[in-house]
Each structure stands twice: as C-alpha cells, then as structure tokens.
N, C-alpha and C. Protein backbone atom coordinates (compact mmCIF):
# COMPACT_ATOMS: atom_id res chain seq x y z
N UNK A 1 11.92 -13.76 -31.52
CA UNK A 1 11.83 -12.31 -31.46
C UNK A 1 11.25 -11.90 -30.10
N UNK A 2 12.02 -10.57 -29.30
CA UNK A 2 11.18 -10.61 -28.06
C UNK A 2 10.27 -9.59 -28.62
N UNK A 3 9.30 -10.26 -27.28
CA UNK A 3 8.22 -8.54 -27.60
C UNK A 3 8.48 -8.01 -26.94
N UNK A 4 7.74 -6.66 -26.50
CA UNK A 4 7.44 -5.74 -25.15
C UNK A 4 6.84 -6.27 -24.08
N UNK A 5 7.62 -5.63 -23.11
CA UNK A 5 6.19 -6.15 -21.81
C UNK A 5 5.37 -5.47 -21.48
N UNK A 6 4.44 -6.29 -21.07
CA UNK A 6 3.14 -5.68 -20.58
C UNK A 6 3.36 -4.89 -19.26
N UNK A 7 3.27 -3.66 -19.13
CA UNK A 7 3.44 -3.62 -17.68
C UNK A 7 1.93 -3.16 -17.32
N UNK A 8 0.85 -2.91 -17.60
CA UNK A 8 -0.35 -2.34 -17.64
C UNK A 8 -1.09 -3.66 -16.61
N UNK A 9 -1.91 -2.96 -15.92
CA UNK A 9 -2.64 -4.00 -14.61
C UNK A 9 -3.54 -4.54 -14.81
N UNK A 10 -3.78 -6.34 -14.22
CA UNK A 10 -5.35 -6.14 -14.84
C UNK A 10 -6.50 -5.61 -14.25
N UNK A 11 -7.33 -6.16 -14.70
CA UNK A 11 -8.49 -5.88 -13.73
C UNK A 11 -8.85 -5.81 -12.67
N UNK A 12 -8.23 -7.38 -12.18
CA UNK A 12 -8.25 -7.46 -10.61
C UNK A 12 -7.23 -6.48 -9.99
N UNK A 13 -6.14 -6.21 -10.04
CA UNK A 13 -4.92 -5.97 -9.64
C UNK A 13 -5.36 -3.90 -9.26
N UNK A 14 -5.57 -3.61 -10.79
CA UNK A 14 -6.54 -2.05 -10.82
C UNK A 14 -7.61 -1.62 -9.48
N UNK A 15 -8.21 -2.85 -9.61
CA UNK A 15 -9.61 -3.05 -8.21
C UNK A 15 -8.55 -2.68 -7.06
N UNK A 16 -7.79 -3.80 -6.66
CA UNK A 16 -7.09 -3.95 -5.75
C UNK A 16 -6.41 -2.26 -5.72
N UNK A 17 -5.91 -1.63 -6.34
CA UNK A 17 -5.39 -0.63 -6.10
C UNK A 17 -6.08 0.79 -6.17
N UNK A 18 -7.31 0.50 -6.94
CA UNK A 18 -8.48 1.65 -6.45
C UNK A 18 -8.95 1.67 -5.06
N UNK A 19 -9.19 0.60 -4.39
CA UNK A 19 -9.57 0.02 -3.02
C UNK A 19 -8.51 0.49 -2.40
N UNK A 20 -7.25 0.36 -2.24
CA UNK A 20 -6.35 0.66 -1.90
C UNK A 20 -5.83 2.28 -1.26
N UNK A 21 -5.99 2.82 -2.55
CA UNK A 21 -6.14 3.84 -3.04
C UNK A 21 -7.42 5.03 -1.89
N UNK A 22 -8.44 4.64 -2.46
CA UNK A 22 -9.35 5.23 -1.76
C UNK A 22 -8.88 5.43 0.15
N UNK A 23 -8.73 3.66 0.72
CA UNK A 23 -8.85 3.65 2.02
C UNK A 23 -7.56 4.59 2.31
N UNK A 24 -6.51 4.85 1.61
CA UNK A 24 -5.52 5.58 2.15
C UNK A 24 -5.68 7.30 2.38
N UNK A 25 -6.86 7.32 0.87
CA UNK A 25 -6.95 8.98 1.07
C UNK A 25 -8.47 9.04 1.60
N UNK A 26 -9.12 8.32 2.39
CA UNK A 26 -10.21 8.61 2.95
C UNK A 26 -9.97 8.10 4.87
N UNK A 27 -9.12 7.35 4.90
CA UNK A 27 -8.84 7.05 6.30
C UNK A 27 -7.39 6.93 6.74
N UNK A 28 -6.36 7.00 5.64
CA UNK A 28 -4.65 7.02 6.26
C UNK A 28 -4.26 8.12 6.58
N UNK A 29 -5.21 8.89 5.40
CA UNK A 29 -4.51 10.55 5.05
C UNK A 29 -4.93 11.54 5.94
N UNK A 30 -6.04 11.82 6.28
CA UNK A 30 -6.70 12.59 7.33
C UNK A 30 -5.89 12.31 8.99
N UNK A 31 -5.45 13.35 9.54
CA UNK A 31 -4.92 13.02 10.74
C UNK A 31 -3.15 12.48 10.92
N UNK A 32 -2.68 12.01 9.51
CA UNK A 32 -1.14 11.23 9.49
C UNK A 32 -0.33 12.27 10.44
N UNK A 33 -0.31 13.38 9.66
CA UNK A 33 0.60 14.44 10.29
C UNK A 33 0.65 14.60 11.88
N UNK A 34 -0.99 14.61 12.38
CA UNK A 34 -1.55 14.43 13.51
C UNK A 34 -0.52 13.44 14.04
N UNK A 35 -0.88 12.08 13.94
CA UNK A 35 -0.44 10.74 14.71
C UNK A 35 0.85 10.79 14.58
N UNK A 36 1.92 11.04 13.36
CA UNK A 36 2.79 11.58 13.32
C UNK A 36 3.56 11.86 14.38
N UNK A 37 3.53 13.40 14.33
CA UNK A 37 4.08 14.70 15.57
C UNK A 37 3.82 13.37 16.74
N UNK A 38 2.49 13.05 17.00
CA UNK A 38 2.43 12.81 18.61
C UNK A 38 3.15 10.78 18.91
N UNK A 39 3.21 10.69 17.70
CA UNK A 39 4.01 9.19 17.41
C UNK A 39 3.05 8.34 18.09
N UNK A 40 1.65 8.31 17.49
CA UNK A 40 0.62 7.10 17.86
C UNK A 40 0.76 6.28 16.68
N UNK A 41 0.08 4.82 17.12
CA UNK A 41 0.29 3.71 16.30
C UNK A 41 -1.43 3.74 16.28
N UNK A 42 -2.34 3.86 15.14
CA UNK A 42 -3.38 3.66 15.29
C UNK A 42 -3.90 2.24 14.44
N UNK A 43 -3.97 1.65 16.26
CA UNK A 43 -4.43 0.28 16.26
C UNK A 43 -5.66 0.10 15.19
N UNK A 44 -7.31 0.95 14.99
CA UNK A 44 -7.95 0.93 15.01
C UNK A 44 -7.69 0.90 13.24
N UNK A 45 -6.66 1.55 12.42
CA UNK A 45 -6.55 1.49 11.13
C UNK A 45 -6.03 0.40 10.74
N UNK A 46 -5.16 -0.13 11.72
CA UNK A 46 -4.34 -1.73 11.13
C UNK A 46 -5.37 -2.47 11.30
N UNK A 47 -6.18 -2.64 12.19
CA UNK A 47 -7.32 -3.52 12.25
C UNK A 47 -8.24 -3.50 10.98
N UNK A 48 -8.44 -2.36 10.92
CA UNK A 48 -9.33 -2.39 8.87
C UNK A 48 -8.51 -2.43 7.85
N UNK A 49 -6.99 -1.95 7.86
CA UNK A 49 -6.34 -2.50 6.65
C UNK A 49 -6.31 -4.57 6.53
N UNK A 50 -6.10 -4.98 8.20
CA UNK A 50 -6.16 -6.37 7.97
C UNK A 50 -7.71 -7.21 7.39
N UNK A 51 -9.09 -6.10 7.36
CA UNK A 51 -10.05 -6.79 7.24
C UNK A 51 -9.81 -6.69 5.56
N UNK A 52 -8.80 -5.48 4.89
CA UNK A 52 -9.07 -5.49 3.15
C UNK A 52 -7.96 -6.54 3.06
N UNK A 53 -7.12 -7.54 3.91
CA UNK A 53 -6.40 -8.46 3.49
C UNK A 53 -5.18 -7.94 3.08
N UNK A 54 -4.76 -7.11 3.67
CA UNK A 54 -3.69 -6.45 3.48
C UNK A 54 -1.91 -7.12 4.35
N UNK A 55 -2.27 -7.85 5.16
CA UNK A 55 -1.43 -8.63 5.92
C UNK A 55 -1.29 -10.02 5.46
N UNK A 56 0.20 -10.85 4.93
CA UNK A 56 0.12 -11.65 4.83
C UNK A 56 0.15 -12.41 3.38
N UNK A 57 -0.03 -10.83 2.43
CA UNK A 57 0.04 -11.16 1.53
C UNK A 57 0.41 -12.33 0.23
N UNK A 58 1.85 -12.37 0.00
CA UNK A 58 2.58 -12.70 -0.69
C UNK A 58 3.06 -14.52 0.00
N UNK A 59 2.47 -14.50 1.20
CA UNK A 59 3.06 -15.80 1.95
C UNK A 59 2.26 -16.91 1.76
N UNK A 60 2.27 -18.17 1.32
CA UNK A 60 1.51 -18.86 1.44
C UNK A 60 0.66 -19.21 2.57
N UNK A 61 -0.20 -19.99 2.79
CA UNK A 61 -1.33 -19.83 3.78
C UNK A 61 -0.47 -20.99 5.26
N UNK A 62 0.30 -21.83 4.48
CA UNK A 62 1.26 -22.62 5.42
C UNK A 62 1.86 -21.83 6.54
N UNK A 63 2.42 -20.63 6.28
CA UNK A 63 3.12 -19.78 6.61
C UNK A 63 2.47 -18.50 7.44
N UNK A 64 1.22 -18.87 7.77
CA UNK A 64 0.06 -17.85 8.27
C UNK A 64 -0.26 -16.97 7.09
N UNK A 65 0.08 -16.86 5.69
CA UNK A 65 -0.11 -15.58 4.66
C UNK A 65 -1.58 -15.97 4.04
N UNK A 66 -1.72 -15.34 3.07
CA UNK A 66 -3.09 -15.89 2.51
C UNK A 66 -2.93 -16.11 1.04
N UNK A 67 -1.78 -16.09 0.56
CA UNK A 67 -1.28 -17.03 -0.99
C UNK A 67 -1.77 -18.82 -0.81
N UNK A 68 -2.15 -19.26 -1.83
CA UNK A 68 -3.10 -20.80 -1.75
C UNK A 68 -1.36 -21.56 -1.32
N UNK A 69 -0.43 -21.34 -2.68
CA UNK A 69 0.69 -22.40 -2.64
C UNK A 69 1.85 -20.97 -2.67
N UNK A 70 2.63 -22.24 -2.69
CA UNK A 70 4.48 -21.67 -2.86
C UNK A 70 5.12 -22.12 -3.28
C-alpha cells in the first residue's frame, strides 16, 4: 500500500531556511533595486553568503563542494 509523502522539513533543513531567510531580507533585500538599476555585483554579500556555506553545496568535497560523499 503506498502512503503519502512527507513533504514537511525537518528541523535542520527549517534552520537552514530561517537563516536563509532572514540574511536575504536583512542584507539581499535592502538596496537590490539599488545594485540592480546600476548593475553592481556586490562582492561584499557573496563573501557572507559563502561564510553561511552557501557555495558548493550539493557537490561532494572531492569536487571542491562541501557534501562528505557521492
């Protein structure tokens, strides 16, 4: 018999996307429109999205990512 799926997040995953969440509407969101119009790349935000581990994700660590295996 199948069941339903779960699609509901866990704990960790929730964290991960409150964190997420926050840095976008406390430091992506302020100014976008700004950087936008004038078409800047702000170095200074990719540099703190890479400190929440945001680069590299899904790749194993072989591969420069920060997944253990593959």
């Amino acid at each position: 018999m199948l069941r339903p799926m779960d699609f509901d997040l866990t704990v960790e995953q929730e964290e991960f996307r409150r964190v997420i969440r926050a840095f976008a509407d406390d430091v992506v969101a302020p100014g976008a429109a700004e950087r936008d119009e004038k078409e800047e790349f702000p170095l200074e935000i990719v540099r703190r999205m890479a400190e929440l581990g945001l680069f590299g994700i899904p790749f194993p660590r072989r591969w420069g990512g920060r997944a253990p295996t593959a």
